[in-house]
PDB file of N, CA and C in Angstrom:
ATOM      1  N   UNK A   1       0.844  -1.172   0.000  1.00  0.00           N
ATOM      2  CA  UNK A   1       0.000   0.000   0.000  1.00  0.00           C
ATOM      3  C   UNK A   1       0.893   1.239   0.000  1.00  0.00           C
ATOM      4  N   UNK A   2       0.377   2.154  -0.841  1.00  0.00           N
ATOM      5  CA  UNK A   2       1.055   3.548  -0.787  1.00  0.00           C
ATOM      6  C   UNK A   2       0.250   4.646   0.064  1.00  0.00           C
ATOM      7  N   UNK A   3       1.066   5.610   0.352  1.00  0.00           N
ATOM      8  CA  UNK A   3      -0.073   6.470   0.905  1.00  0.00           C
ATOM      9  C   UNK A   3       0.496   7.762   0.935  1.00  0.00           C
ATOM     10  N   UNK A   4      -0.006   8.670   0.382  1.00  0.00           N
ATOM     11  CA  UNK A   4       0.341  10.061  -0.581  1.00  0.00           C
ATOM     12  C   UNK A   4      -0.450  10.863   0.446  1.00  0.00           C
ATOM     13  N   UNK A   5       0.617  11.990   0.764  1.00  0.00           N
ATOM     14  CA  UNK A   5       0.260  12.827   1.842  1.00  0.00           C
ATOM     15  C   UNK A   5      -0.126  14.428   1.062  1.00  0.00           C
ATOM     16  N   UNK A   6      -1.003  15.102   0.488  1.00  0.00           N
ATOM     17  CA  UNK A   6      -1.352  16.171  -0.134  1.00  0.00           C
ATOM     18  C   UNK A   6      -2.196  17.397   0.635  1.00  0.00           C
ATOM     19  N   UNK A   7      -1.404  18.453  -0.079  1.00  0.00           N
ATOM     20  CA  UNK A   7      -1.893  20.021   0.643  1.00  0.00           C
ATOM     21  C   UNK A   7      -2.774  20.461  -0.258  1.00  0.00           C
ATOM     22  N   UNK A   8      -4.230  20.078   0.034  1.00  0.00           N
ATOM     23  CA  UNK A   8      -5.431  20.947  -0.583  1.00  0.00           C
ATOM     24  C   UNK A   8      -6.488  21.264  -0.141  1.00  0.00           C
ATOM     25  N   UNK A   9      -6.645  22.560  -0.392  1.00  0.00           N
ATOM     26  CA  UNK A   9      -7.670  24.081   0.536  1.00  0.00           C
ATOM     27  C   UNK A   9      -7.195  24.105   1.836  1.00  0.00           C
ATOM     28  N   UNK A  10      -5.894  24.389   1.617  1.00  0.00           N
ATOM     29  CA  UNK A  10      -5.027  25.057   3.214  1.00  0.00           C
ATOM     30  C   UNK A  10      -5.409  23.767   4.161  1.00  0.00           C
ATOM     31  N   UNK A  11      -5.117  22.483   3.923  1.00  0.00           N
ATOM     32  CA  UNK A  11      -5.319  21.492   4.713  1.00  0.00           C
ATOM     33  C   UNK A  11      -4.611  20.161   3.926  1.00  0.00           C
ATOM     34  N   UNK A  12      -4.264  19.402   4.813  1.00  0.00           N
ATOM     35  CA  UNK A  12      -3.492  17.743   4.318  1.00  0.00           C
ATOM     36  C   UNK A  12      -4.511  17.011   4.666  1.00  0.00           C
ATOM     37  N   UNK A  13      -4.506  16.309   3.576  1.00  0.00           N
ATOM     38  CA  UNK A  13      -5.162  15.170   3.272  1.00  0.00           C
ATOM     39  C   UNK A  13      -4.332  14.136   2.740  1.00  0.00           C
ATOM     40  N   UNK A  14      -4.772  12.468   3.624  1.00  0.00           N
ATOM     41  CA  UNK A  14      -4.006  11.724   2.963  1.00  0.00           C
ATOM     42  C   UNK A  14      -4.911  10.767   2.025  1.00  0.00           C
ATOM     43  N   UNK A  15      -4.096  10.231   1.429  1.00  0.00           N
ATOM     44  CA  UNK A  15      -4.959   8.992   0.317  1.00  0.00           C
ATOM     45  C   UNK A  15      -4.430   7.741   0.125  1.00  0.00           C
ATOM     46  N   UNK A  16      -4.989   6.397   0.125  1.00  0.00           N
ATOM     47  CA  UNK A  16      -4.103   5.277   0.275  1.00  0.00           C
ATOM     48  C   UNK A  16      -4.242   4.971  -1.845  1.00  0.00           C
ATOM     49  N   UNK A  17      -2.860   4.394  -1.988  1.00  0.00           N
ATOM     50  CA  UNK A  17      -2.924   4.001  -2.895  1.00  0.00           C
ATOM     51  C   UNK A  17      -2.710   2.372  -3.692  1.00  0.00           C
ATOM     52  N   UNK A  18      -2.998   1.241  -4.411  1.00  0.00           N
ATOM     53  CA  UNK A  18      -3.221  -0.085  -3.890  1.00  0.00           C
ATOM     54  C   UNK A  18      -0.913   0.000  -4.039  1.00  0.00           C
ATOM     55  N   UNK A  19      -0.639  -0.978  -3.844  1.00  0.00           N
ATOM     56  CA  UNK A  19       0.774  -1.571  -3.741  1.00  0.00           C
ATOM     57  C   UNK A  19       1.522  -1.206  -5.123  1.00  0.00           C
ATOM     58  N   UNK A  20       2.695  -0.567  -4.998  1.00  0.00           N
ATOM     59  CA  UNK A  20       3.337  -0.107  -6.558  1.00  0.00           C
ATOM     60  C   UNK A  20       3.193  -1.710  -7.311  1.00  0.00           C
ATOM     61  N   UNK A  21       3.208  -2.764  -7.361  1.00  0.00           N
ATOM     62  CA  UNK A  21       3.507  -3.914  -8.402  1.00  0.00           C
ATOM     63  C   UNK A  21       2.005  -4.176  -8.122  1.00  0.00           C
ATOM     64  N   UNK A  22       0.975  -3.794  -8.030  1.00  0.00           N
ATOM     65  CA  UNK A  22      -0.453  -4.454  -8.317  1.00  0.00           C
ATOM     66  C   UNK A  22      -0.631  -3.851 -10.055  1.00  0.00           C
ATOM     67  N   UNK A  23      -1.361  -4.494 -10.164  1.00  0.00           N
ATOM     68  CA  UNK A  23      -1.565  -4.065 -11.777  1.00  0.00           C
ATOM     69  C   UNK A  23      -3.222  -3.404 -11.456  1.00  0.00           C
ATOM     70  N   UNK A  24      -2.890  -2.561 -12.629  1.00  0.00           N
ATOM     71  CA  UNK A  24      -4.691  -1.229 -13.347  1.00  0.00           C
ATOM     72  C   UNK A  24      -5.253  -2.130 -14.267  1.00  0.00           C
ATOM     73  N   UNK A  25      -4.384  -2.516 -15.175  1.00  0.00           N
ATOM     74  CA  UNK A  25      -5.190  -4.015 -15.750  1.00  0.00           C
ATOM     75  C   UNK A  25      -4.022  -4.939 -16.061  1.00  0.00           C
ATOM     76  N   UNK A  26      -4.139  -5.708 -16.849  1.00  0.00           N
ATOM     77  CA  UNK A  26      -2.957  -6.811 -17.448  1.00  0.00           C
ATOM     78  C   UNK A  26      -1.567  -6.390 -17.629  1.00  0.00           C
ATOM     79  N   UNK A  27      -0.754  -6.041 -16.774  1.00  0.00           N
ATOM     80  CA  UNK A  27       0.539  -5.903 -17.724  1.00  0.00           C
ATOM     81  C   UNK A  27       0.776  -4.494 -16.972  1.00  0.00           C
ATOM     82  N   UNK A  28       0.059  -3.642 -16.534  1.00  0.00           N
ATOM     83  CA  UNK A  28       0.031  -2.462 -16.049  1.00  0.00           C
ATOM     84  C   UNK A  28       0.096  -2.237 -14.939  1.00  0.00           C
ATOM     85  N   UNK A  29       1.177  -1.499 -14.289  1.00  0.00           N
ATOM     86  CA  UNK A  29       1.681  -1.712 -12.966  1.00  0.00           C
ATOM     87  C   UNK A  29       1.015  -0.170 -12.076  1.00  0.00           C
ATOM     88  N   UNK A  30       0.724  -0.090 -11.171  1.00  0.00           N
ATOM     89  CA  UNK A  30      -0.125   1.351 -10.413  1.00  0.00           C
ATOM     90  C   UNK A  30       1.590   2.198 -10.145  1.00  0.00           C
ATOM     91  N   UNK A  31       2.658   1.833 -10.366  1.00  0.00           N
ATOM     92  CA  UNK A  31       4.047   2.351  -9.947  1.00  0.00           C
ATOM     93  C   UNK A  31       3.713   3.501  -8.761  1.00  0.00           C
ATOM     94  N   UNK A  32       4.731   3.778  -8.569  1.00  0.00           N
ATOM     95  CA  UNK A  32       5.002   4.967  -7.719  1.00  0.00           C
ATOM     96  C   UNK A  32       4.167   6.227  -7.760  1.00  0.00           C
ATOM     97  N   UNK A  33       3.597   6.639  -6.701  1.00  0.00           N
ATOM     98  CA  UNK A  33       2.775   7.837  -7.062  1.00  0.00           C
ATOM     99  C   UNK A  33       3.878   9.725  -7.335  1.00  0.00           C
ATOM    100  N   UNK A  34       4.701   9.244  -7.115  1.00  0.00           N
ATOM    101  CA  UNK A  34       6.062   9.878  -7.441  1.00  0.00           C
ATOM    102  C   UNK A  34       6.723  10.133  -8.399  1.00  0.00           C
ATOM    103  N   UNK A  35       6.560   9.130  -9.060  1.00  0.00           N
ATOM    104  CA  UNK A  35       7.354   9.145 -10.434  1.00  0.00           C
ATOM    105  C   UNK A  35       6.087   9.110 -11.372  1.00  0.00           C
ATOM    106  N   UNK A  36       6.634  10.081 -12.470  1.00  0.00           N
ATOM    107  CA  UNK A  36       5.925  10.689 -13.518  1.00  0.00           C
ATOM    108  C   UNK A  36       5.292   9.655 -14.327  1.00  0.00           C
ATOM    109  N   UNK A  37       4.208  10.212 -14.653  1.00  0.00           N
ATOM    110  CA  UNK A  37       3.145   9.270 -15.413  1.00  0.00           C
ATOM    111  C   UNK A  37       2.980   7.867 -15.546  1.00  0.00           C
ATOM    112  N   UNK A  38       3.005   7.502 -14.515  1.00  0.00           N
ATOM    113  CA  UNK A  38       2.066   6.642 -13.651  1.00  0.00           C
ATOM    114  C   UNK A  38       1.039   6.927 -13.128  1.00  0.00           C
ATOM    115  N   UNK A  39      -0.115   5.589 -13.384  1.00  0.00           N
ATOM    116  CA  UNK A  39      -1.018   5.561 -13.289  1.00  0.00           C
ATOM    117  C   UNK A  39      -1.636   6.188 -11.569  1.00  0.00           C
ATOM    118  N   UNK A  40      -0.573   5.610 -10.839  1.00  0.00           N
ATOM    119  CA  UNK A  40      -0.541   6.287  -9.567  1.00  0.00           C
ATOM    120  C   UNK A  40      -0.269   7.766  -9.346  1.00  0.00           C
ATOM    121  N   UNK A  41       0.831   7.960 -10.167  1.00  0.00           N
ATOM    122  CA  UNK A  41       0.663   9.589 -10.327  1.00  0.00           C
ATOM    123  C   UNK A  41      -0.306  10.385 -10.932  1.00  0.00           C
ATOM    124  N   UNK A  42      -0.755   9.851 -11.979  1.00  0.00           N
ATOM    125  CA  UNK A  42      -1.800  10.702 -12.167  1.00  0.00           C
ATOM    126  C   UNK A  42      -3.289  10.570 -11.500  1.00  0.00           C
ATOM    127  N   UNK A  43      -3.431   9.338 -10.647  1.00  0.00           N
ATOM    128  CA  UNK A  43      -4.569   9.499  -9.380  1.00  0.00           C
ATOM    129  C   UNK A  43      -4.351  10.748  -8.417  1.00  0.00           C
ATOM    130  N   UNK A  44      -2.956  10.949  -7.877  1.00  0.00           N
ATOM    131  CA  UNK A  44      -2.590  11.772  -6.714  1.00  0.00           C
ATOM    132  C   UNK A  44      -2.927  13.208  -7.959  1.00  0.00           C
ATOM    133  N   UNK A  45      -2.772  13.154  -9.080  1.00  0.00           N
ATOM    134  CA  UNK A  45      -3.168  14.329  -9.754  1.00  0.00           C
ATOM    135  C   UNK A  45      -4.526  14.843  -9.757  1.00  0.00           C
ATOM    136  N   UNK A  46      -5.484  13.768 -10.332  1.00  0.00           N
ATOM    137  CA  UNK A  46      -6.707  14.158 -10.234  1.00  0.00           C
ATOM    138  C   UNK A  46      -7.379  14.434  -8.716  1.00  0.00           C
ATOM    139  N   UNK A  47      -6.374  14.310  -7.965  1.00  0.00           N
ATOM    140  CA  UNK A  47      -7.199  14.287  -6.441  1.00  0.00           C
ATOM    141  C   UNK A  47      -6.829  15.571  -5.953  1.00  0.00           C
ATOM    142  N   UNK A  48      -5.460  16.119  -6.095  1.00  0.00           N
ATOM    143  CA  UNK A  48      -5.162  17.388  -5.847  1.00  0.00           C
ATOM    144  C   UNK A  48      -6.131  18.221  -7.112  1.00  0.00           C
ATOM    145  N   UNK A  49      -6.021  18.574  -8.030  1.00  0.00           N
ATOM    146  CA  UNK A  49      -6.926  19.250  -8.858  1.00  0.00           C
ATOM    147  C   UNK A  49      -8.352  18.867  -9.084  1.00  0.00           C
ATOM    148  N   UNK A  50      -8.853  18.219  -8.198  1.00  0.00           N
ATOM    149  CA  UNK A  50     -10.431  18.208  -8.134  1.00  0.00           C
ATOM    150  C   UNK A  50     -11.051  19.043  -7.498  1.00  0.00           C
ATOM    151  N   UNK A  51     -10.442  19.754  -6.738  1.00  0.00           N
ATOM    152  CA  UNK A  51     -11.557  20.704  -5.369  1.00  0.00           C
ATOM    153  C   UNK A  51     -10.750  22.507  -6.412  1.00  0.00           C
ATOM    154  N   UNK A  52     -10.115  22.181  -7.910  1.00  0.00           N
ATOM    155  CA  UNK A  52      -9.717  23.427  -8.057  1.00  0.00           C
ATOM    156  C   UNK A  52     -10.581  23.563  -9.108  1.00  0.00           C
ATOM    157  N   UNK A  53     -10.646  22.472  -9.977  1.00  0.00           N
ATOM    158  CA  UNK A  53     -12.114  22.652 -11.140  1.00  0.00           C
ATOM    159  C   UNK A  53     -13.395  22.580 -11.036  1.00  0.00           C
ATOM    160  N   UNK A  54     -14.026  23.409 -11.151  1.00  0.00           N
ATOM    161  CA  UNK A  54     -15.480  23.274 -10.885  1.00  0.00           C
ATOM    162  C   UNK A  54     -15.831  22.701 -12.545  1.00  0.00           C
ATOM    163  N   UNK A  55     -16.681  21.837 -12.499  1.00  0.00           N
ATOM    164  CA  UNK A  55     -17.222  21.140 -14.021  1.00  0.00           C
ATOM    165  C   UNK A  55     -18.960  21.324 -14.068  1.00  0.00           C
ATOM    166  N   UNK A  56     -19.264  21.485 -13.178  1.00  0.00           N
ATOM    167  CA  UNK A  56     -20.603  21.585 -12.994  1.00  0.00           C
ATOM    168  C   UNK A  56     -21.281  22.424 -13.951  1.00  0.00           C
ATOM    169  N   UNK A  57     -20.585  23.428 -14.835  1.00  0.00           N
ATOM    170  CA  UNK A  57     -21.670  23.979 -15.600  1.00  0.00           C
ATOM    171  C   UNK A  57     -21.243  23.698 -16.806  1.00  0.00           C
ATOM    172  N   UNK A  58     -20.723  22.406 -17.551  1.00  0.00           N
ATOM    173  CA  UNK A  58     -20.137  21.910 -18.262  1.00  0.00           C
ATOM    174  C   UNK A  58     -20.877  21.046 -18.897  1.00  0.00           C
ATOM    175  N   UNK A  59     -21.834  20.915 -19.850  1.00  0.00           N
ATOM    176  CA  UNK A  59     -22.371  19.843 -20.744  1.00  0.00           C
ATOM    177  C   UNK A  59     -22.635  19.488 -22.185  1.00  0.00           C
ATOM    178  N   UNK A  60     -23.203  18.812 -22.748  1.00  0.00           N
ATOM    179  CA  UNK A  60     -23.549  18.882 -24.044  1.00  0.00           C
ATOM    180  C   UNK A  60     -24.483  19.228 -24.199  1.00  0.00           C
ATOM    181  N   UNK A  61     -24.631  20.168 -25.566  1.00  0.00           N
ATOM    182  CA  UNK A  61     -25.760  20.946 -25.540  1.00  0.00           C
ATOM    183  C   UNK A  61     -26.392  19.567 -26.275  1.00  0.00           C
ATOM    184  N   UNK A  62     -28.060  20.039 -26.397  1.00  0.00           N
ATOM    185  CA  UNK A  62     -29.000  19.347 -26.825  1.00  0.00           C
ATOM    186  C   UNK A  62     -28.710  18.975 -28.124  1.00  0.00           C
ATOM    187  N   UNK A  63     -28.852  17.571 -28.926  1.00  0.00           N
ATOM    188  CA  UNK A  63     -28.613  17.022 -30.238  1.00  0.00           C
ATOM    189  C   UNK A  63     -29.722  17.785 -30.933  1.00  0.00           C
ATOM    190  N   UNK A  64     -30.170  18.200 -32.290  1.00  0.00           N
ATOM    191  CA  UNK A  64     -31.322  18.160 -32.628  1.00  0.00           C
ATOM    192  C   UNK A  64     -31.550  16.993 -33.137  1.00  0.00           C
ATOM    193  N   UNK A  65     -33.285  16.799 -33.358  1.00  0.00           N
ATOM    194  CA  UNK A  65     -33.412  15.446 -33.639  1.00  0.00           C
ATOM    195  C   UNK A  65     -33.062  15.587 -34.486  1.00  0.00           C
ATOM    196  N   UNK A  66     -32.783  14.109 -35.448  1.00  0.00           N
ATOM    197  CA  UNK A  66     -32.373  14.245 -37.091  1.00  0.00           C
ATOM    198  C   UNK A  66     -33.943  13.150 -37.316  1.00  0.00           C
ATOM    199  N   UNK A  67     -34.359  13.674 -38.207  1.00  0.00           N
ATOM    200  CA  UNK A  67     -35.306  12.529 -38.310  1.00  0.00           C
ATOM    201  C   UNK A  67     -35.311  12.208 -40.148  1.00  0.00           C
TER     202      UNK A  67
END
């Protein structure tokens, strides 16, 4: 188990992450949340930059029908 210690909205938060040699799928290792682009790194990414994007007014507009 990993566990990534992060500063977000003036507060630490920690997050567990599964074991660097478990695999995301076949062949694919979760590596180090440390080292660059890994799948683990970019979790500790989306977790620090989630409370900075708001998406909420973000959608697809309506299709028209095609008939």
């Amino acid at each position: 188990m990993q566990i990534a210690e992060l500063f977000i909205d003036e507060r630490y938060e920690r997050i567990t992450l599964p074991p660097i040699d478990s695999e995301v799928l076949p062949g694919v290792p979760w590596g180090r949340h440390e080292a660059l682009f890994t799948p683990a790194y970019w979790k500790v990414q989306t977790e620090i930059h989630k409370s900075a994007c708001d998406t909420t007014g973000y959608r697809l507009p309506a299709w028209p029908n095609a008939t």
